[in-house]
Each structure stands twice: as structure tokens, then as C-alpha cells.
PDB file of N, CA and C in Angstrom:
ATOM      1  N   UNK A   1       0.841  -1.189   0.000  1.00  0.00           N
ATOM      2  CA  UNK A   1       0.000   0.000   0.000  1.00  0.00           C
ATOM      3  C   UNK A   1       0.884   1.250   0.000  1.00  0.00           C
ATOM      4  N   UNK A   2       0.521   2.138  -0.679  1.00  0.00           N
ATOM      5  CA  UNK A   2       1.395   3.485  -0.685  1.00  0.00           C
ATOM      6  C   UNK A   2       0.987   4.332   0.719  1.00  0.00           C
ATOM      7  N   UNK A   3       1.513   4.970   1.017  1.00  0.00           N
ATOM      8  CA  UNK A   3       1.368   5.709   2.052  1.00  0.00           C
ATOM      9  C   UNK A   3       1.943   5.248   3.341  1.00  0.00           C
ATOM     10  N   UNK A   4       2.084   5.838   4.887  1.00  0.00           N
ATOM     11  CA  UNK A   4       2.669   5.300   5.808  1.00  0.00           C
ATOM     12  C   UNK A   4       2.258   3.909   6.040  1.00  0.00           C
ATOM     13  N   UNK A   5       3.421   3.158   6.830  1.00  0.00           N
ATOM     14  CA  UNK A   5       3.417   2.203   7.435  1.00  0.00           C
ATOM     15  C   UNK A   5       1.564   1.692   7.752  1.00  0.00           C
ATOM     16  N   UNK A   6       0.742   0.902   7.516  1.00  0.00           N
ATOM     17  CA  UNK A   6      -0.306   0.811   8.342  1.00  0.00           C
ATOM     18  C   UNK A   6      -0.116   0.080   9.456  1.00  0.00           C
ATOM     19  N   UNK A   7       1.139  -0.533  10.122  1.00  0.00           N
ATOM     20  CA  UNK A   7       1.169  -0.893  11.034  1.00  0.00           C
ATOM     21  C   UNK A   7       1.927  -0.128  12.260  1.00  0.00           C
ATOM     22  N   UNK A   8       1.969   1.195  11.756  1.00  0.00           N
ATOM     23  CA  UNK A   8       3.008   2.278  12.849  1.00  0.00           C
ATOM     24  C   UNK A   8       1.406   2.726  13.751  1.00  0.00           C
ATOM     25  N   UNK A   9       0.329   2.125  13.201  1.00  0.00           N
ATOM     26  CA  UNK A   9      -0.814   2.399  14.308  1.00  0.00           C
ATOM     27  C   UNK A   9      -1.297   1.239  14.872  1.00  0.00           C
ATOM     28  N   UNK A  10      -1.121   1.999  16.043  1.00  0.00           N
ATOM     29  CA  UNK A  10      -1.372   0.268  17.631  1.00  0.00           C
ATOM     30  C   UNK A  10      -2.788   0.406  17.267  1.00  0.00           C
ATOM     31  N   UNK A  11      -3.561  -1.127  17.244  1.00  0.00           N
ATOM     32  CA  UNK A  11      -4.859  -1.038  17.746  1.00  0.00           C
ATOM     33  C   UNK A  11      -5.528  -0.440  18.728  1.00  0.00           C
ATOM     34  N   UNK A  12      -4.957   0.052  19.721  1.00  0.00           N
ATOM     35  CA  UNK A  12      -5.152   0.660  20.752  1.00  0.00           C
ATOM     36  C   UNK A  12      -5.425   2.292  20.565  1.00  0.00           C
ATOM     37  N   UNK A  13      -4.513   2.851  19.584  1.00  0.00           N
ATOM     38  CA  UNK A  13      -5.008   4.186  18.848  1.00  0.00           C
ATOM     39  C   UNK A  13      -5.396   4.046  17.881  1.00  0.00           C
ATOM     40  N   UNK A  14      -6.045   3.216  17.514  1.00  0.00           N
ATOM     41  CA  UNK A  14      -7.102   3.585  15.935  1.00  0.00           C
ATOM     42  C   UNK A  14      -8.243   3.379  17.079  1.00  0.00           C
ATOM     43  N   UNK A  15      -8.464   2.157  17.630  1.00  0.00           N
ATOM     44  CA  UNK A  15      -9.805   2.532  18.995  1.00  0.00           C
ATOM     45  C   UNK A  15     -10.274   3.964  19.509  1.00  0.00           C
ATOM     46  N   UNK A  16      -8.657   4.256  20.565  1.00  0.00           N
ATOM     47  CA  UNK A  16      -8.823   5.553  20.909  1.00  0.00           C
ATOM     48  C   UNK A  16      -9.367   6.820  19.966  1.00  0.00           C
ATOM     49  N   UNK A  17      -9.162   6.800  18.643  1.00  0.00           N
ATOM     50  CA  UNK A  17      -9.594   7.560  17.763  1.00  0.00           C
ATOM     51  C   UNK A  17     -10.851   7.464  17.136  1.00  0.00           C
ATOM     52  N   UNK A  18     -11.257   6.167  17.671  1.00  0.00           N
ATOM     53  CA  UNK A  18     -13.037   6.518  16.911  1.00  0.00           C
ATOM     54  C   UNK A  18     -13.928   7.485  18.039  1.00  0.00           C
ATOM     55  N   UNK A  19     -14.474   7.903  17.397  1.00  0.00           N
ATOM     56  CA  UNK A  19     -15.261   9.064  18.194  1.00  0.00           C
ATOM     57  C   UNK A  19     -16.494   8.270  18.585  1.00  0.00           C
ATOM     58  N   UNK A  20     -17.588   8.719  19.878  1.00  0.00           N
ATOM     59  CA  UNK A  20     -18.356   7.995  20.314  1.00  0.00           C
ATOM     60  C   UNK A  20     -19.516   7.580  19.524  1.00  0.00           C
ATOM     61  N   UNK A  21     -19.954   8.936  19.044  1.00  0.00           N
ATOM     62  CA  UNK A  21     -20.827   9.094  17.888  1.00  0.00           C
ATOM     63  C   UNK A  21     -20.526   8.711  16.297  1.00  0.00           C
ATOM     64  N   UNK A  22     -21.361   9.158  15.475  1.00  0.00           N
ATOM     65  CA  UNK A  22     -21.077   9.061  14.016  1.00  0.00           C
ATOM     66  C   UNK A  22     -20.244  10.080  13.807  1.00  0.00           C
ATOM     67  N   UNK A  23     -19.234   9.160  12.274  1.00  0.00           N
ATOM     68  CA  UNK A  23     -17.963   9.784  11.857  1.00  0.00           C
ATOM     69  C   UNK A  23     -17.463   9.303  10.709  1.00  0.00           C
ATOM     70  N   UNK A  24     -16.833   9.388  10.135  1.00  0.00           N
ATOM     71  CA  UNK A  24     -16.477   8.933   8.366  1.00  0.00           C
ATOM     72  C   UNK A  24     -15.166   8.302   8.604  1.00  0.00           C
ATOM     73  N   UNK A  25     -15.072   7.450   7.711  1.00  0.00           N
ATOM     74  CA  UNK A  25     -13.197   7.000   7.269  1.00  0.00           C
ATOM     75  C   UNK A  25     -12.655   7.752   7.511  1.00  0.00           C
ATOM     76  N   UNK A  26     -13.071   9.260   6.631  1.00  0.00           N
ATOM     77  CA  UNK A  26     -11.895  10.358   6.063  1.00  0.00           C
ATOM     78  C   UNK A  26     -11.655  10.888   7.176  1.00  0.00           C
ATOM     79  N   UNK A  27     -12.724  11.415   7.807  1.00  0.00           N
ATOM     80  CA  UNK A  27     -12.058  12.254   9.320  1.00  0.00           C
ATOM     81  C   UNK A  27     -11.680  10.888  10.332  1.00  0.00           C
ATOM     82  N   UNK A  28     -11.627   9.450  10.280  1.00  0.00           N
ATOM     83  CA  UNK A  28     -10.750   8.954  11.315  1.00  0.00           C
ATOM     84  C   UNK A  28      -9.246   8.610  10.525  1.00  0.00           C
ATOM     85  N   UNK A  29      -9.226   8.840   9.608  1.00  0.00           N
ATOM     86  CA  UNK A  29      -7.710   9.073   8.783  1.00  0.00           C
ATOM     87  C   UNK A  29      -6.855  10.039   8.979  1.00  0.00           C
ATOM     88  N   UNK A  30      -8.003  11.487   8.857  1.00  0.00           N
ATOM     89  CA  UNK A  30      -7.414  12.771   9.336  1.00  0.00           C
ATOM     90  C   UNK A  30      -7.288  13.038  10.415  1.00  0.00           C
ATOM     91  N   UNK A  31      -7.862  12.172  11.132  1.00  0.00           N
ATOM     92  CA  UNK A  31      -7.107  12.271  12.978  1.00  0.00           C
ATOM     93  C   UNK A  31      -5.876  11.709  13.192  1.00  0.00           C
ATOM     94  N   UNK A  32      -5.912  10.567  12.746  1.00  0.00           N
ATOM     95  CA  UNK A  32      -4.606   9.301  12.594  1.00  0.00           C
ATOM     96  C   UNK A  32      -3.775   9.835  11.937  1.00  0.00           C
ATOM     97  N   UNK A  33      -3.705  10.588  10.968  1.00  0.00           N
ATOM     98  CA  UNK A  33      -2.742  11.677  10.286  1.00  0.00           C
ATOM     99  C   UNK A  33      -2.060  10.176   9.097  1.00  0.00           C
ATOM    100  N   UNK A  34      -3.444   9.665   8.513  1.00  0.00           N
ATOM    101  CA  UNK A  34      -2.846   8.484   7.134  1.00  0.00           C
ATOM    102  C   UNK A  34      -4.145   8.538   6.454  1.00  0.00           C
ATOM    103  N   UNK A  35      -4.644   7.451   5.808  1.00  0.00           N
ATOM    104  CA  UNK A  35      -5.047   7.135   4.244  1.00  0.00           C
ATOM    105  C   UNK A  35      -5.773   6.628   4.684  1.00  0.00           C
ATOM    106  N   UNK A  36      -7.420   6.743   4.021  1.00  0.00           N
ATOM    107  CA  UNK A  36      -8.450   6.126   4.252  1.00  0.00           C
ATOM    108  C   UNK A  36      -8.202   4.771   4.084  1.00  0.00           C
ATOM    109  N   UNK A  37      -7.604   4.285   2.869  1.00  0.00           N
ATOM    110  CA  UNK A  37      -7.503   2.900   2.616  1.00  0.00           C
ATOM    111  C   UNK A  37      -6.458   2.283   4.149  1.00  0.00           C
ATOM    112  N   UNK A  38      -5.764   2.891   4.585  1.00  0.00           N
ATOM    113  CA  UNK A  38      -5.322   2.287   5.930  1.00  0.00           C
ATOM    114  C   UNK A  38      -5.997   2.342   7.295  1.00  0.00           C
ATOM    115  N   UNK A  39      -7.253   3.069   6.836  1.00  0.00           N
ATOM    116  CA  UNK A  39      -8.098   3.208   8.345  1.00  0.00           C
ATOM    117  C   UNK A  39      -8.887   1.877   8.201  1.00  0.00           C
ATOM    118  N   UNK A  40      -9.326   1.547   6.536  1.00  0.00           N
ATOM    119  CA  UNK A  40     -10.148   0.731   6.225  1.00  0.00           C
ATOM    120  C   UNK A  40      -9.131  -0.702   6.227  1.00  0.00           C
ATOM    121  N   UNK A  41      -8.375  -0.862   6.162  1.00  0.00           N
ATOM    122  CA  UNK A  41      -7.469  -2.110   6.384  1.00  0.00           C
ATOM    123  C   UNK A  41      -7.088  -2.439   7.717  1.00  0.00           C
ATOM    124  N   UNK A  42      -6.958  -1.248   8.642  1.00  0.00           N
ATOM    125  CA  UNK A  42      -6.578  -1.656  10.151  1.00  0.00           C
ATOM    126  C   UNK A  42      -8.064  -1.736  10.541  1.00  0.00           C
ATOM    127  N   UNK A  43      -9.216  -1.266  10.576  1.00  0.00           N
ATOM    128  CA  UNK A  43     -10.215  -1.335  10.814  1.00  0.00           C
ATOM    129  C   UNK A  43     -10.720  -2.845  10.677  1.00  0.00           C
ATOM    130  N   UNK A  44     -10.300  -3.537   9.106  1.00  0.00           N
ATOM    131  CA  UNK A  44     -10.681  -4.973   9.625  1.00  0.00           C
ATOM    132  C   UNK A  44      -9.684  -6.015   9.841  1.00  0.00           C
ATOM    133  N   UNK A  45      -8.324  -5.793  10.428  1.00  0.00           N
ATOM    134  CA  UNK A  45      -7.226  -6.260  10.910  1.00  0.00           C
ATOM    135  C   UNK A  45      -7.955  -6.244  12.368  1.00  0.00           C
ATOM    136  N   UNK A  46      -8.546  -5.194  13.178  1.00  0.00           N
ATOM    137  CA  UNK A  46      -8.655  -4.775  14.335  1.00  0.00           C
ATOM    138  C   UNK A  46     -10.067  -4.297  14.755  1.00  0.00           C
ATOM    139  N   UNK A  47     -11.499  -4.789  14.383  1.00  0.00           N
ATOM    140  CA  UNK A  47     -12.073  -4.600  14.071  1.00  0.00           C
ATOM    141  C   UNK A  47     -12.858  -4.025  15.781  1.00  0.00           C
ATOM    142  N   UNK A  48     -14.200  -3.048  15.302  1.00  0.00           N
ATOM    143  CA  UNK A  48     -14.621  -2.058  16.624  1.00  0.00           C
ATOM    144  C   UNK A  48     -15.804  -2.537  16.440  1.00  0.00           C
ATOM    145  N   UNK A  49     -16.286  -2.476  17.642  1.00  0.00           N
ATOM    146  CA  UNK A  49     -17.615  -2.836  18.128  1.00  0.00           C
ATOM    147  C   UNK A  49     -18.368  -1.027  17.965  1.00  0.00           C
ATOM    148  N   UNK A  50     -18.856  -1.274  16.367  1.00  0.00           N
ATOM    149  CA  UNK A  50     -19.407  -0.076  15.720  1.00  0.00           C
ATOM    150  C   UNK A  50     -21.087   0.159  16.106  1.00  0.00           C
ATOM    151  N   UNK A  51     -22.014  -0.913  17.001  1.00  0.00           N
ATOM    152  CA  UNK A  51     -22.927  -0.822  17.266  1.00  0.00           C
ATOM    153  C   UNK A  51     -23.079   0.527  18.599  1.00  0.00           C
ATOM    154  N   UNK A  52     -24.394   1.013  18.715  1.00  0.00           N
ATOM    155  CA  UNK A  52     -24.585   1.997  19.246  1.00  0.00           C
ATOM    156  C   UNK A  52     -24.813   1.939  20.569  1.00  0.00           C
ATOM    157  N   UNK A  53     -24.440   2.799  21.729  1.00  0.00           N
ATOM    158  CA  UNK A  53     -24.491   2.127  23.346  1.00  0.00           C
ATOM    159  C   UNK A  53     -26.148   1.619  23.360  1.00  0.00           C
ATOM    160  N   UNK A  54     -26.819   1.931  22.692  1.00  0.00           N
ATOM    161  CA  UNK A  54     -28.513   1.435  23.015  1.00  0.00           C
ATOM    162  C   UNK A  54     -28.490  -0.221  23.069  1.00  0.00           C
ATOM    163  N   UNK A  55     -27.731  -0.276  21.890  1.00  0.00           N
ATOM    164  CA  UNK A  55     -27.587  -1.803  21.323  1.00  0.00           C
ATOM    165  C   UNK A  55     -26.846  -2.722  22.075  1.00  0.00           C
ATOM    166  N   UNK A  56     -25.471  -2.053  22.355  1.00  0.00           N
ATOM    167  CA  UNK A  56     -24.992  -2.866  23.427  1.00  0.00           C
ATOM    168  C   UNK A  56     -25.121  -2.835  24.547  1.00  0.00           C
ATOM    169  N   UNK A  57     -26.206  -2.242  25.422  1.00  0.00           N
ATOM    170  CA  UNK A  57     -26.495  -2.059  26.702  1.00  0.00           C
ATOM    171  C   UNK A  57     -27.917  -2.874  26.491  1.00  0.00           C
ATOM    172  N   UNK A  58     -28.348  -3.660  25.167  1.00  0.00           N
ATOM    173  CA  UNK A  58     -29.547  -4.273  25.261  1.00  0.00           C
ATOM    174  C   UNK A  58     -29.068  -5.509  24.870  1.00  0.00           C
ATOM    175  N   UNK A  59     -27.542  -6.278  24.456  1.00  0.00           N
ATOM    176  CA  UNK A  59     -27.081  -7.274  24.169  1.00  0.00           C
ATOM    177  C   UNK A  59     -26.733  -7.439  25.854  1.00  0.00           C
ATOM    178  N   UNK A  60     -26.275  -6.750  26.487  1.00  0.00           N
ATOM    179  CA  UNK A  60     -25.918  -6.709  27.928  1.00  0.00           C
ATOM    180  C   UNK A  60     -27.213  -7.131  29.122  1.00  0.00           C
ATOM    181  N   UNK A  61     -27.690  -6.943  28.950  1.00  0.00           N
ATOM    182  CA  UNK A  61     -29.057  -7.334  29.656  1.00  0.00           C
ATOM    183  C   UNK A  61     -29.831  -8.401  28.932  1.00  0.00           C
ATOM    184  N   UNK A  62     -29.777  -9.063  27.717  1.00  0.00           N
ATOM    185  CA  UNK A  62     -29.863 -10.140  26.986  1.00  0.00           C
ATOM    186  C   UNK A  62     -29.137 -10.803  27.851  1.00  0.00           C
ATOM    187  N   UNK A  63     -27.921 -11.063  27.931  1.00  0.00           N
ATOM    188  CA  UNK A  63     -26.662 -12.133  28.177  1.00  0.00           C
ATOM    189  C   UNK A  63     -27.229 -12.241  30.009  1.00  0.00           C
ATOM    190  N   UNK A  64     -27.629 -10.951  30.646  1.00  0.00           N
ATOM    191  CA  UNK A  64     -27.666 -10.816  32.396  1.00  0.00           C
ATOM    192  C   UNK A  64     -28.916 -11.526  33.059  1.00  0.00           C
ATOM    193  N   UNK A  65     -30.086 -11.657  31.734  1.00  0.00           N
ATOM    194  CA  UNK A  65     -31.733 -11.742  32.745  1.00  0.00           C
ATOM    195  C   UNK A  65     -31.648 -12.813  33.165  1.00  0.00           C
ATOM    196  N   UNK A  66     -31.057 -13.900  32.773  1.00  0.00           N
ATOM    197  CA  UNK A  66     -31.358 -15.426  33.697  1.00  0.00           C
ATOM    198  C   UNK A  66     -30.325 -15.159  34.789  1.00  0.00           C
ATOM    199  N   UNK A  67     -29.312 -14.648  34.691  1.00  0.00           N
ATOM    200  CA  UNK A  67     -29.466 -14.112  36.633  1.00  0.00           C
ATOM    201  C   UNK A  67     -30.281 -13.793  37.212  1.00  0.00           C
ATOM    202  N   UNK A  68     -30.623 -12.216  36.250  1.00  0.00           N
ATOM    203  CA  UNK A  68     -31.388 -11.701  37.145  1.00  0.00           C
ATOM    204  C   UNK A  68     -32.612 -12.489  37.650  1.00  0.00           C
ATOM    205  N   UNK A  69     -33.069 -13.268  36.913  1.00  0.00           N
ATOM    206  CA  UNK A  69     -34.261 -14.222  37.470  1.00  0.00           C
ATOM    207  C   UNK A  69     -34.042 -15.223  37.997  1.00  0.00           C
ATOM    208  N   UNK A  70     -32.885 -15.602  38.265  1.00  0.00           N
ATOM    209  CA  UNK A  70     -31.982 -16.566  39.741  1.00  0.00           C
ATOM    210  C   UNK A  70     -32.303 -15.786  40.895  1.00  0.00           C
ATOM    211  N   UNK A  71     -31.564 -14.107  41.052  1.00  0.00           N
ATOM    212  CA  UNK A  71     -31.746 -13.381  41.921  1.00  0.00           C
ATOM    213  C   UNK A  71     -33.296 -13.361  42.435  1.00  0.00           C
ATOM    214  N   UNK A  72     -33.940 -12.866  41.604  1.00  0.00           N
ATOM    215  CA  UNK A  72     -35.235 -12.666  42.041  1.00  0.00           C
ATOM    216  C   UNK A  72     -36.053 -13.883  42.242  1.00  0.00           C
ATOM    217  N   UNK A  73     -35.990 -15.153  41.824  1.00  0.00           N
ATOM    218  CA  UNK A  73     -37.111 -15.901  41.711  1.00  0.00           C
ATOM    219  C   UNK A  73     -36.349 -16.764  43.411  1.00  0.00           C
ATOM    220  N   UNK A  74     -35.053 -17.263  43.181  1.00  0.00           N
ATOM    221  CA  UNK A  74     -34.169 -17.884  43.870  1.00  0.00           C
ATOM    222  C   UNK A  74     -34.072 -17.126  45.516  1.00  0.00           C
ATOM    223  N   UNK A  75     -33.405 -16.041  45.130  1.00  0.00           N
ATOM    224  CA  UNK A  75     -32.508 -15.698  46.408  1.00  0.00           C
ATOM    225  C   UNK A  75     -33.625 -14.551  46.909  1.00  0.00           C
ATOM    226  N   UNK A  76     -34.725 -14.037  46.059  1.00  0.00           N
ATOM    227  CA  UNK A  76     -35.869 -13.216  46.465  1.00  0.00           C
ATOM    228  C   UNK A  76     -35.454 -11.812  46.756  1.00  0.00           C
ATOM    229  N   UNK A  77     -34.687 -11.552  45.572  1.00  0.00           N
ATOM    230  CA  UNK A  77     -33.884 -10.132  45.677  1.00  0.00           C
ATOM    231  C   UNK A  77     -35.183  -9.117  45.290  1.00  0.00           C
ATOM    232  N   UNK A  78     -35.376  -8.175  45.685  1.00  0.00           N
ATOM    233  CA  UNK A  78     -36.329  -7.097  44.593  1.00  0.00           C
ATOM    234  C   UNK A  78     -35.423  -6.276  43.332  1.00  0.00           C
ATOM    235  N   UNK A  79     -36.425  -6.346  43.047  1.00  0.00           N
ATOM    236  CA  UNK A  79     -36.049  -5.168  41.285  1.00  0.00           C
ATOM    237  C   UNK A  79     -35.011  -4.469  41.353  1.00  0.00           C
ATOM    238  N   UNK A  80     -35.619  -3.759  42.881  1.00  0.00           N
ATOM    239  CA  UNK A  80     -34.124  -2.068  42.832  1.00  0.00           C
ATOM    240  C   UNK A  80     -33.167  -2.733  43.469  1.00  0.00           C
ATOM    241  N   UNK A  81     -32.960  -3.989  44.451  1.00  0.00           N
ATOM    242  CA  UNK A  81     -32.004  -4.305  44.804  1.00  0.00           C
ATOM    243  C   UNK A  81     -30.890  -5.074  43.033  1.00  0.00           C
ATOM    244  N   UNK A  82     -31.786  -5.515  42.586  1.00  0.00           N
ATOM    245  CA  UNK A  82     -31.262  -6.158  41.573  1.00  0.00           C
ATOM    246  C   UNK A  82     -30.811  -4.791  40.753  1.00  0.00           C
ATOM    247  N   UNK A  83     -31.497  -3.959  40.427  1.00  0.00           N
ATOM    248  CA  UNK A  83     -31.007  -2.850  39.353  1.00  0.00           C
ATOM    249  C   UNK A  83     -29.943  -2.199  40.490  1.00  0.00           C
ATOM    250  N   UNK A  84     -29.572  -2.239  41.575  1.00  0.00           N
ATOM    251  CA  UNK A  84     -28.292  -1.460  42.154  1.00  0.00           C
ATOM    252  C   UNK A  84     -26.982  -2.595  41.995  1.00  0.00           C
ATOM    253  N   UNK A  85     -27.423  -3.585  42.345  1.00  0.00           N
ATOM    254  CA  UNK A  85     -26.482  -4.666  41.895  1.00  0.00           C
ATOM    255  C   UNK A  85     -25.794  -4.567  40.303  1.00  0.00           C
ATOM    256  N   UNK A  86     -26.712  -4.235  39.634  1.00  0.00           N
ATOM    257  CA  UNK A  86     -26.311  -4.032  37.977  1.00  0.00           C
ATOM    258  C   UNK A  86     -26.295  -2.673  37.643  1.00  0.00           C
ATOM    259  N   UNK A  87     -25.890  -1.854  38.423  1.00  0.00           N
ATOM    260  CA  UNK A  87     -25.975  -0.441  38.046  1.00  0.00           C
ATOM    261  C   UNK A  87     -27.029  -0.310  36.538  1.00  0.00           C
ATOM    262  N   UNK A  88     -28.316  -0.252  36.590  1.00  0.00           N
ATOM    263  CA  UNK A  88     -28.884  -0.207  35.776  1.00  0.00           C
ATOM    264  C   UNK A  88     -30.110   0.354  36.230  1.00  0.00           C
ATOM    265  N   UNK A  89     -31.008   0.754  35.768  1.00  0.00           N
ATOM    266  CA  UNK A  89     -32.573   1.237  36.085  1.00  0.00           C
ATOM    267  C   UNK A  89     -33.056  -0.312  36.545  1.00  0.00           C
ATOM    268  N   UNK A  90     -34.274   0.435  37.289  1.00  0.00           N
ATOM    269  CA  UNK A  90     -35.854  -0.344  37.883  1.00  0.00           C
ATOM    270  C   UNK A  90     -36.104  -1.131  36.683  1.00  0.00           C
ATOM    271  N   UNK A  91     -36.677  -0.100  35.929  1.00  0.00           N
ATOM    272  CA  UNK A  91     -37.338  -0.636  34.703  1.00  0.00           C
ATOM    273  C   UNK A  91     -36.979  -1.869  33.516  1.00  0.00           C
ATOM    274  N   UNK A  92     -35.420  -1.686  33.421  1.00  0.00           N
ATOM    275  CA  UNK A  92     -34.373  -2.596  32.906  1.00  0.00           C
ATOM    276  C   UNK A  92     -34.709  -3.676  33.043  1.00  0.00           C
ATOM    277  N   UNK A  93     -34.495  -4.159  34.539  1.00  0.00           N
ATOM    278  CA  UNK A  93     -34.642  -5.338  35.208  1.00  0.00           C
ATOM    279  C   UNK A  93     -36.003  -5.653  34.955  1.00  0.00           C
ATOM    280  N   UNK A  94     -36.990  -4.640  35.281  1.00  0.00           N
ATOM    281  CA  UNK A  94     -38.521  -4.900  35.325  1.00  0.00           C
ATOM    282  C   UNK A  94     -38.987  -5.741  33.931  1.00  0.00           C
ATOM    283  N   UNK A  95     -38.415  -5.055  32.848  1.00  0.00           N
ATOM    284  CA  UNK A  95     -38.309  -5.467  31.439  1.00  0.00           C
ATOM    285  C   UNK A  95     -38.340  -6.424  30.969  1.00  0.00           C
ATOM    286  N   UNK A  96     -37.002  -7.144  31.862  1.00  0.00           N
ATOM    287  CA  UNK A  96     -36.137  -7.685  31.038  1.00  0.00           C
ATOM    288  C   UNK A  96     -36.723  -9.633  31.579  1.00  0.00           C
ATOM    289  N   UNK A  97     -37.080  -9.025  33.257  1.00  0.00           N
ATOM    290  CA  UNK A  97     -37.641 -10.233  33.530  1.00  0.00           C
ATOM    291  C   UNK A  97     -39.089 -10.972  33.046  1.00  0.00           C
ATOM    292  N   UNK A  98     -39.857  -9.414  32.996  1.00  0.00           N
ATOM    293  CA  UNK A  98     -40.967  -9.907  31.869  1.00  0.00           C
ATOM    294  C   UNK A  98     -40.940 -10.486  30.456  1.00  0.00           C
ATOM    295  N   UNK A  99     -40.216 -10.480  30.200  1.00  0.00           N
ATOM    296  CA  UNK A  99     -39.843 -10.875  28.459  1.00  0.00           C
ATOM    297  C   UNK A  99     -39.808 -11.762  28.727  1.00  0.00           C
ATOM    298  N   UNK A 100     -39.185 -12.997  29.726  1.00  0.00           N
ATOM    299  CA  UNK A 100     -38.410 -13.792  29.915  1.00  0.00           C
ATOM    300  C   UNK A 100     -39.583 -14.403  30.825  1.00  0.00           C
ATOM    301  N   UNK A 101     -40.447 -14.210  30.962  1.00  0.00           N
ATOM    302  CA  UNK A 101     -42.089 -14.563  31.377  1.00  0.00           C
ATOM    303  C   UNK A 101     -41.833 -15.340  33.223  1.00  0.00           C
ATOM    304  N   UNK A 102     -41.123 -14.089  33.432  1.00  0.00           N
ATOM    305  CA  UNK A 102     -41.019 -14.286  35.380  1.00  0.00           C
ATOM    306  C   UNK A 102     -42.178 -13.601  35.655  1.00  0.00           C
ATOM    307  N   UNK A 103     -42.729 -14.593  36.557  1.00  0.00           N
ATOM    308  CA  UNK A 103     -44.262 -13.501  37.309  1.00  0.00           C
ATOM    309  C   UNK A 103     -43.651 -12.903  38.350  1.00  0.00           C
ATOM    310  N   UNK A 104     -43.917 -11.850  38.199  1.00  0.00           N
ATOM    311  CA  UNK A 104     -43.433 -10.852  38.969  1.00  0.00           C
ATOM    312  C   UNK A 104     -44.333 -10.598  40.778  1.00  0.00           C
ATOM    313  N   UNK A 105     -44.024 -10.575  41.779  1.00  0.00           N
ATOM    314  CA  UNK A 105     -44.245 -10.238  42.769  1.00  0.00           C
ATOM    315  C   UNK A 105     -45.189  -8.821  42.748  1.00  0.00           C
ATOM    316  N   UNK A 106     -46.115  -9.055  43.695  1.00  0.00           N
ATOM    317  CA  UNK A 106     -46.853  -7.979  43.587  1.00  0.00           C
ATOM    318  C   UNK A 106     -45.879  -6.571  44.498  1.00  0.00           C
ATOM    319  N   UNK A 107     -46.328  -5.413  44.293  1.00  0.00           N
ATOM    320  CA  UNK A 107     -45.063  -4.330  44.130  1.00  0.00           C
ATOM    321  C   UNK A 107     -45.556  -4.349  45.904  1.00  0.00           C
ATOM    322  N   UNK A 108     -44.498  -3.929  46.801  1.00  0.00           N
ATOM    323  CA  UNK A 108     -44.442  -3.560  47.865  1.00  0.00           C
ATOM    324  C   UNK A 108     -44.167  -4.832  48.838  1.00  0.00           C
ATOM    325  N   UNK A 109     -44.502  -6.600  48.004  1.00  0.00           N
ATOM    326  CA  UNK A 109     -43.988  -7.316  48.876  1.00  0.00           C
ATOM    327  C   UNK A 109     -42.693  -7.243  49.396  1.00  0.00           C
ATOM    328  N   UNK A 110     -42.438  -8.066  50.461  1.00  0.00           N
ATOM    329  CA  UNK A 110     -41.276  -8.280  51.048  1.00  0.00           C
ATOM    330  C   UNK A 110     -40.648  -9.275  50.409  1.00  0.00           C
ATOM    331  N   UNK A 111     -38.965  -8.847  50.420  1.00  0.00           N
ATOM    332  CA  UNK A 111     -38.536  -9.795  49.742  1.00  0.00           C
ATOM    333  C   UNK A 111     -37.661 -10.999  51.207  1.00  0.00           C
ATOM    334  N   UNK A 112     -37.526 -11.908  50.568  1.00  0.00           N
ATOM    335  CA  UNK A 112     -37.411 -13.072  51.741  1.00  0.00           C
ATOM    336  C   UNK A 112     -38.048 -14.398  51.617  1.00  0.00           C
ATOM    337  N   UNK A 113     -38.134 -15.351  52.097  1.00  0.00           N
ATOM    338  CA  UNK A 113     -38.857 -16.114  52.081  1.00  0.00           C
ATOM    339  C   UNK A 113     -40.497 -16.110  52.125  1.00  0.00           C
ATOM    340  N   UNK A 114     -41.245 -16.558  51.456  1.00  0.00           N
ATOM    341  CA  UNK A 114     -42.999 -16.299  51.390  1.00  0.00           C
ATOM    342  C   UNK A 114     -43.396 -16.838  52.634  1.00  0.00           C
ATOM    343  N   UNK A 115     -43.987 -15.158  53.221  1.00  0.00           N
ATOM    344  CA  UNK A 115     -44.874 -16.033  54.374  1.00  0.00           C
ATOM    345  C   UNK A 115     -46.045 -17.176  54.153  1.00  0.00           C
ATOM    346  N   UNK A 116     -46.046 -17.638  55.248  1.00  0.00           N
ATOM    347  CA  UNK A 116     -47.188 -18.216  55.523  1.00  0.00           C
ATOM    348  C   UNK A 116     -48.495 -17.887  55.860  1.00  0.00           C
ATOM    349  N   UNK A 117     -49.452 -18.175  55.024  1.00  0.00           N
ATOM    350  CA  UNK A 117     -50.865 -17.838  55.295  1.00  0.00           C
ATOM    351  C   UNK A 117     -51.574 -18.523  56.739  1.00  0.00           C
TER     352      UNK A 117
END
């Protein structure tokens, strides 16, 4: 390939150089100070998890709910104890266990073992 070295850039700074948001080849070339065709060659030498935090914070709670429904069904954790455990929202958890067709506790029980009637 003409132009600099494409290997004088660590994977570690072509990462550091993608921006959080949307951005083009050309301006992560013109940061890297080289050639689109070398952003696009280290790019799939070294490839970035180009999906958006929505996406991977919903692959993340995909991979977490059968804990979380260990916690809750098992060990009788509540919601917000479970969403502080996962630094995550109420609702997350609330979500995520419904999908996943956990009957949920009516809101204000105690969590613990089920009393006795």
C-alpha cells in the first residue's frame, strides 16, 4: 500500500480515535494523520464494536436476565435491589424479567422467604 506504514498504528489508537458518535473514514484518517484505505485495512485487521451504546447495553441485559431471574425468583432479591447490583434502572430489570415470562411479585412485597398464610 502506498502511504505510511499501516502498522506504525497500535490497535489501541485507531480505537482511541473513533469518536463515540457518528464519523467517516476520512475524518478517522485525518485524525490518525494516514489514508483512508489504511483506516479501512486496520479497521478490519482490528475490528470495533461499531454498534450503538442502546444496542450494546440491550445485548448486555440479553446475556444478564437469567441471573437476574436466579436473583429474584431464587434468592428473592427485589427489582431495585437487583437494578443497584447491575448499576442499571428499575425498569431494565422490570423489562427484562418480563420478556423472559417471570411472574413478577406484587409491588411492595417483602422480599425473603414467602410467608405463611
Amino acid at each position: 500500500m502506498p502511504g505510511p506504514d499501516p502498522h506504525s498504528i497500535s490497535p489501541e489508537r485507531l480505537h482511541q480515535a473513533v469518536p463515540g458518535s457518528d464519523f467517516s473514514i476520512a475524518q478517522l484518517a485525518r485524525t490518525l494523520e494516514t489514508t483512508t484505505a489504511h483506516v479501512v485495512h486496520l479497521l478490519s485487521e482490528h475490528p470495533f464494536d461499531w454498534s450503538p451504546p442502546r444496542f450494546r447495553r440491550t445485548q448486555h441485559t440479553a446475556t444478564r436476565a437469567a441471573q437476574w431471574r436466579q436473583w429474584y425468583q431464587r434468592d428473592r432479591l427485589s427489582l431495585q435491589a437487583i437494578a443497584d447490583l447491575e448499576e442499571t434502572t428499575l425498569a431494565t430489570i422490570r423489562l427484562a424479567l418480563l420478556k423472559n415470562g417471570t411472574q413478577l411479585r406484587p409491588a411492595g412485597s417483602r422480599p425473603g422467604p414467602p410467608r405463611r398464610k
